[in-house]
PDB file of N, CA and C in Angstrom:
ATOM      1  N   UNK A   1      10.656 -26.140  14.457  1.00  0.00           N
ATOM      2  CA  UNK A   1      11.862 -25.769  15.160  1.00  0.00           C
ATOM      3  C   UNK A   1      12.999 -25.641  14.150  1.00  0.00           C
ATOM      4  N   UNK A   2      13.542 -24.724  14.238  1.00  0.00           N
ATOM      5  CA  UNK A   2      15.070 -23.975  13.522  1.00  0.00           C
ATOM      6  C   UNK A   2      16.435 -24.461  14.602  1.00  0.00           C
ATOM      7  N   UNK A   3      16.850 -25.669  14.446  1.00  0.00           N
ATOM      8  CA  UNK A   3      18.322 -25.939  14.941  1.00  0.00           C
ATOM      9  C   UNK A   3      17.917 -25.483  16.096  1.00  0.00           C
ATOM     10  N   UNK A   4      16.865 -26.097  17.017  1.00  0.00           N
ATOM     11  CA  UNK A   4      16.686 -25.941  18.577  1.00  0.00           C
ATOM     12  C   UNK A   4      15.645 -24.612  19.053  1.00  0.00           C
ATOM     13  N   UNK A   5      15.306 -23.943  18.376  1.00  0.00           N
ATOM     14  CA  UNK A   5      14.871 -22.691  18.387  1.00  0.00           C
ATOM     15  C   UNK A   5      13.740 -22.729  17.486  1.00  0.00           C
ATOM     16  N   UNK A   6      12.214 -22.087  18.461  1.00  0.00           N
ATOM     17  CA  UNK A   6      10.812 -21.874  17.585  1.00  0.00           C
ATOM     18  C   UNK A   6      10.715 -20.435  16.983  1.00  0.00           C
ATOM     19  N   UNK A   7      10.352 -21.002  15.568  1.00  0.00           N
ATOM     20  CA  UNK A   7      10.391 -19.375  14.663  1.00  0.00           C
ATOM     21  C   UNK A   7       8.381 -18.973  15.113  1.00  0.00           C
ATOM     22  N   UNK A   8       8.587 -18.300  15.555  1.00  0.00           N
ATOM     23  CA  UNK A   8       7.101 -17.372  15.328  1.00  0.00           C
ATOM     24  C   UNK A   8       6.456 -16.673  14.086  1.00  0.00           C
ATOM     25  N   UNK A   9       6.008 -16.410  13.251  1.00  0.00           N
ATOM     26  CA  UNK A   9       6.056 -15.714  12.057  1.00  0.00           C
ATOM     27  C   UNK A   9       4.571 -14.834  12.286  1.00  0.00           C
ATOM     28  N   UNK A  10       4.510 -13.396  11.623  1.00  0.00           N
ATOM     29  CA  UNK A  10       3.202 -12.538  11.964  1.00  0.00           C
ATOM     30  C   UNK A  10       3.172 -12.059  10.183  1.00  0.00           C
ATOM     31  N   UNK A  11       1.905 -11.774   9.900  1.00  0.00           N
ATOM     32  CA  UNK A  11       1.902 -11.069   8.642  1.00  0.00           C
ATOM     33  C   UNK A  11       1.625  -9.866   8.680  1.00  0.00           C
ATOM     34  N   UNK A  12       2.031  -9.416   9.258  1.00  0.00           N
ATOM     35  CA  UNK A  12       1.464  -7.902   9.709  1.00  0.00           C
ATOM     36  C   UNK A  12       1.763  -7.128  11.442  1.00  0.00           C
ATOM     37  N   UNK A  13       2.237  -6.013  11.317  1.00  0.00           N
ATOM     38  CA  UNK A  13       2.344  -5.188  12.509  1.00  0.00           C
ATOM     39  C   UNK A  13       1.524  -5.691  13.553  1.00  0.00           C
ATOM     40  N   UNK A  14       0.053  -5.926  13.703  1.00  0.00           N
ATOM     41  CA  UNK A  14      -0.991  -6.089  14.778  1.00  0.00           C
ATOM     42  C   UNK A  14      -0.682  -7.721  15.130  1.00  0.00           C
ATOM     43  N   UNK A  15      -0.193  -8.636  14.098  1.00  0.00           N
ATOM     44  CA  UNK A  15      -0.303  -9.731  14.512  1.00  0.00           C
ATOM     45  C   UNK A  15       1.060 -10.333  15.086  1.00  0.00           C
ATOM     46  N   UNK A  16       2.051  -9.238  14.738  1.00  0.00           N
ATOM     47  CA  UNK A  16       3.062  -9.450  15.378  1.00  0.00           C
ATOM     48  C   UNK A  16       3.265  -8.736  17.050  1.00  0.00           C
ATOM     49  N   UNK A  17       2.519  -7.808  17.482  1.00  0.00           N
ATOM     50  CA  UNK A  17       2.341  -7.580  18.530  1.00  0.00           C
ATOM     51  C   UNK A  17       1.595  -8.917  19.346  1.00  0.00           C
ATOM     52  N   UNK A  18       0.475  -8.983  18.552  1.00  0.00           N
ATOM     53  CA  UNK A  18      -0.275 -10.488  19.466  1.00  0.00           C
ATOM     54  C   UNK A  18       0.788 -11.444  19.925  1.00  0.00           C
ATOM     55  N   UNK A  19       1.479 -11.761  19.025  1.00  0.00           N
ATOM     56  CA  UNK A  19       2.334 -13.013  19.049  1.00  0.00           C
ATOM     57  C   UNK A  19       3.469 -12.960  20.067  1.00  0.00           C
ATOM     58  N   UNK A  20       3.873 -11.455  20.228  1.00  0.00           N
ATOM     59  CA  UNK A  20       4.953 -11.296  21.433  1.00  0.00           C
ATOM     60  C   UNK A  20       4.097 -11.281  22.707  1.00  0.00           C
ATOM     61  N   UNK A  21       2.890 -10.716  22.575  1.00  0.00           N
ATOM     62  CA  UNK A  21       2.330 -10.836  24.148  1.00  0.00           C
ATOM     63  C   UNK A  21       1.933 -12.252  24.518  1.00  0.00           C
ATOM     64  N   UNK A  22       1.533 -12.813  23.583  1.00  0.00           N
ATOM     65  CA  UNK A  22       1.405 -14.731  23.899  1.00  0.00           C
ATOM     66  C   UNK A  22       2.716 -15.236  23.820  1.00  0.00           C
ATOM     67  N   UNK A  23       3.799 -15.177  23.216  1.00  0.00           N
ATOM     68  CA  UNK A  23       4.746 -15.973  23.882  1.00  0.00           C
ATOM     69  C   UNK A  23       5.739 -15.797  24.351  1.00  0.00           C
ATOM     70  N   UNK A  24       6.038 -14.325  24.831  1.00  0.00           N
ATOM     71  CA  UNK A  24       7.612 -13.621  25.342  1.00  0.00           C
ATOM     72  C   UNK A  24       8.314 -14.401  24.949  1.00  0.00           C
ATOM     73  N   UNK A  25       8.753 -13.822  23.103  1.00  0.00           N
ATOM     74  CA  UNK A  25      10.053 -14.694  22.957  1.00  0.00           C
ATOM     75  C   UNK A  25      11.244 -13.560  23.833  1.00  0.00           C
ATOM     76  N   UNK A  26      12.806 -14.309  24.113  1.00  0.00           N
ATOM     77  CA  UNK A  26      13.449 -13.860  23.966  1.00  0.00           C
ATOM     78  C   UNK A  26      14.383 -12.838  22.650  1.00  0.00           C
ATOM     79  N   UNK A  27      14.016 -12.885  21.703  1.00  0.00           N
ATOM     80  CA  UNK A  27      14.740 -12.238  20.853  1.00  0.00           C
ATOM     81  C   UNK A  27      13.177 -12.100  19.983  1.00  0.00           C
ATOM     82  N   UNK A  28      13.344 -10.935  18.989  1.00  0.00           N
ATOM     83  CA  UNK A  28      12.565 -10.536  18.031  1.00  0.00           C
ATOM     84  C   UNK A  28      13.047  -9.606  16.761  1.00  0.00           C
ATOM     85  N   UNK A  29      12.926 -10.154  15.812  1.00  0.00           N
ATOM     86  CA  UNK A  29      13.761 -10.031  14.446  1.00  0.00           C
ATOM     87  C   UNK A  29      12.073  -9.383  13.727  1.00  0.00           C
ATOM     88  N   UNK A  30      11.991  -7.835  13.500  1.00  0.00           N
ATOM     89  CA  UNK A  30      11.341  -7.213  12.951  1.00  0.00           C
ATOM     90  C   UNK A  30      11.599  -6.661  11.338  1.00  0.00           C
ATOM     91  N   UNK A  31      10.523  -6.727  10.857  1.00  0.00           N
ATOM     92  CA  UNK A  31      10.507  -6.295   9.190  1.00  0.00           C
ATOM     93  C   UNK A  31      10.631  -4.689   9.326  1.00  0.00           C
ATOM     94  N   UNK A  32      11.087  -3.858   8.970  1.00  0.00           N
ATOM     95  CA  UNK A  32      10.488  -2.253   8.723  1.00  0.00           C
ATOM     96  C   UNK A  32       9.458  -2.207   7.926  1.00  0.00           C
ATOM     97  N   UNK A  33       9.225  -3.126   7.167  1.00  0.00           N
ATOM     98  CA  UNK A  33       8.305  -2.452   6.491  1.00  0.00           C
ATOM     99  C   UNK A  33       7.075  -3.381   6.249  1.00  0.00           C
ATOM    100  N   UNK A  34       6.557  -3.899   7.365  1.00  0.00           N
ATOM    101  CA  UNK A  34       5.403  -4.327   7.786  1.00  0.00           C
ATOM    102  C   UNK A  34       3.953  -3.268   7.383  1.00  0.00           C
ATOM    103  N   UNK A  35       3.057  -4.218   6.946  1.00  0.00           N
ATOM    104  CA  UNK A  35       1.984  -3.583   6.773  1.00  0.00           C
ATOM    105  C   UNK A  35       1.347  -3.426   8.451  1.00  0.00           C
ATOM    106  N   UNK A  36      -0.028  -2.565   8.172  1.00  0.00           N
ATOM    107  CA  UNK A  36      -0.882  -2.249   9.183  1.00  0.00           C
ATOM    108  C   UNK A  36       0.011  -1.238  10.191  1.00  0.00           C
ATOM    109  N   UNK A  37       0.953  -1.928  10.968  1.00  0.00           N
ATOM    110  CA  UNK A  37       2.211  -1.197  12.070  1.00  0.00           C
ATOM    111  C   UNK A  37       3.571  -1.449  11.450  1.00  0.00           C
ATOM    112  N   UNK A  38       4.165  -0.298  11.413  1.00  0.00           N
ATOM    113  CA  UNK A  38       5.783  -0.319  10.504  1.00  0.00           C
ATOM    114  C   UNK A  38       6.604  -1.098  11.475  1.00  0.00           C
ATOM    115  N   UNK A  39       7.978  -1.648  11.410  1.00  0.00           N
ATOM    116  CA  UNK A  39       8.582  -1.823  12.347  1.00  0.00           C
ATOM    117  C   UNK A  39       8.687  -1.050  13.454  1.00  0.00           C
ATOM    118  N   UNK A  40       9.110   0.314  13.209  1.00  0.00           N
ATOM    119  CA  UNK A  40       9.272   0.944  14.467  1.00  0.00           C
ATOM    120  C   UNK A  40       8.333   1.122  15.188  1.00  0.00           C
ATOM    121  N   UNK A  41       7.124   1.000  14.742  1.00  0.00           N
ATOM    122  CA  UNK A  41       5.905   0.914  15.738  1.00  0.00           C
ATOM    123  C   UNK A  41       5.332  -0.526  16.568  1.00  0.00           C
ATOM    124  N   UNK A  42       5.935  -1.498  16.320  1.00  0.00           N
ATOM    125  CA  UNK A  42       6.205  -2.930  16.191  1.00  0.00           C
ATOM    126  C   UNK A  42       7.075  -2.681  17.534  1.00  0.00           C
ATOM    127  N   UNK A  43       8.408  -2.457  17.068  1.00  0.00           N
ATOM    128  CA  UNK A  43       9.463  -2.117  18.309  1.00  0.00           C
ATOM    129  C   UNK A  43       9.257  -1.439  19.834  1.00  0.00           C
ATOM    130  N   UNK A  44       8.366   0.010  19.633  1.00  0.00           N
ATOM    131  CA  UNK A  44       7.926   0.536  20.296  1.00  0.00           C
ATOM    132  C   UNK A  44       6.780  -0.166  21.281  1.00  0.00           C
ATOM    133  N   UNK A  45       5.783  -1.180  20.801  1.00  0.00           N
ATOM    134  CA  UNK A  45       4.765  -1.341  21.165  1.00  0.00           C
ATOM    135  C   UNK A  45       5.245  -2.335  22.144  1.00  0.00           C
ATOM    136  N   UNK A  46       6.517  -3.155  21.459  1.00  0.00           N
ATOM    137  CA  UNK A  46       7.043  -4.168  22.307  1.00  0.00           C
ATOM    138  C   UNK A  46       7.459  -3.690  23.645  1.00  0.00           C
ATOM    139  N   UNK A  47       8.538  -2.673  23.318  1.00  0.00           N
ATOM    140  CA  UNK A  47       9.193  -1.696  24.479  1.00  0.00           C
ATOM    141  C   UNK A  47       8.140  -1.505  25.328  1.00  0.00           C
ATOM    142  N   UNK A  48       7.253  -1.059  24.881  1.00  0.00           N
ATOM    143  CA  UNK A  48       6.332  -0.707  26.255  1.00  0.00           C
ATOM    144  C   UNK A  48       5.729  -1.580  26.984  1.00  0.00           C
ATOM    145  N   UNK A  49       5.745  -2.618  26.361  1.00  0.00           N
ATOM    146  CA  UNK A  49       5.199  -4.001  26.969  1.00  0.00           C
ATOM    147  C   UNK A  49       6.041  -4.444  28.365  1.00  0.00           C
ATOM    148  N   UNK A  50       7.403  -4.304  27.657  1.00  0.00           N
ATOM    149  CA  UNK A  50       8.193  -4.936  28.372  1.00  0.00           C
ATOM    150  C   UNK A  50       8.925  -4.327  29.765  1.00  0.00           C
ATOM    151  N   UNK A  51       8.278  -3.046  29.856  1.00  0.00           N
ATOM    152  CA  UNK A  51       8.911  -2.200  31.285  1.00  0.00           C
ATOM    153  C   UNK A  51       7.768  -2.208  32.028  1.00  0.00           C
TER     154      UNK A  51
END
């Protein structure tokens, strides 16, 4: 825990998708330049999750 708040950490595009569908954080702080999925594909994948 970070001053009240759990950091999640992914090494990579695919494992950062996993990690938002297991724990709906509220906020998500993306790399651009993630291997495997870039950020914006990261972003996108989330977006669609979430409607």
């Amino acid at each position: 825990m970070h001053r009240g708040y759990k950091v999640i950490t992914a090494h990579d595009g695919t494992a950062a998708l996993k990690a938002v569908a297991e724990t709906k954080p509220d906020v998500v702080v993306v790399d651009p330049g993630l291997p495997n999925l870039d950020g914006t594909e990261v972003i996108a994948g989330v977006s669609a999750r979430s409607c």
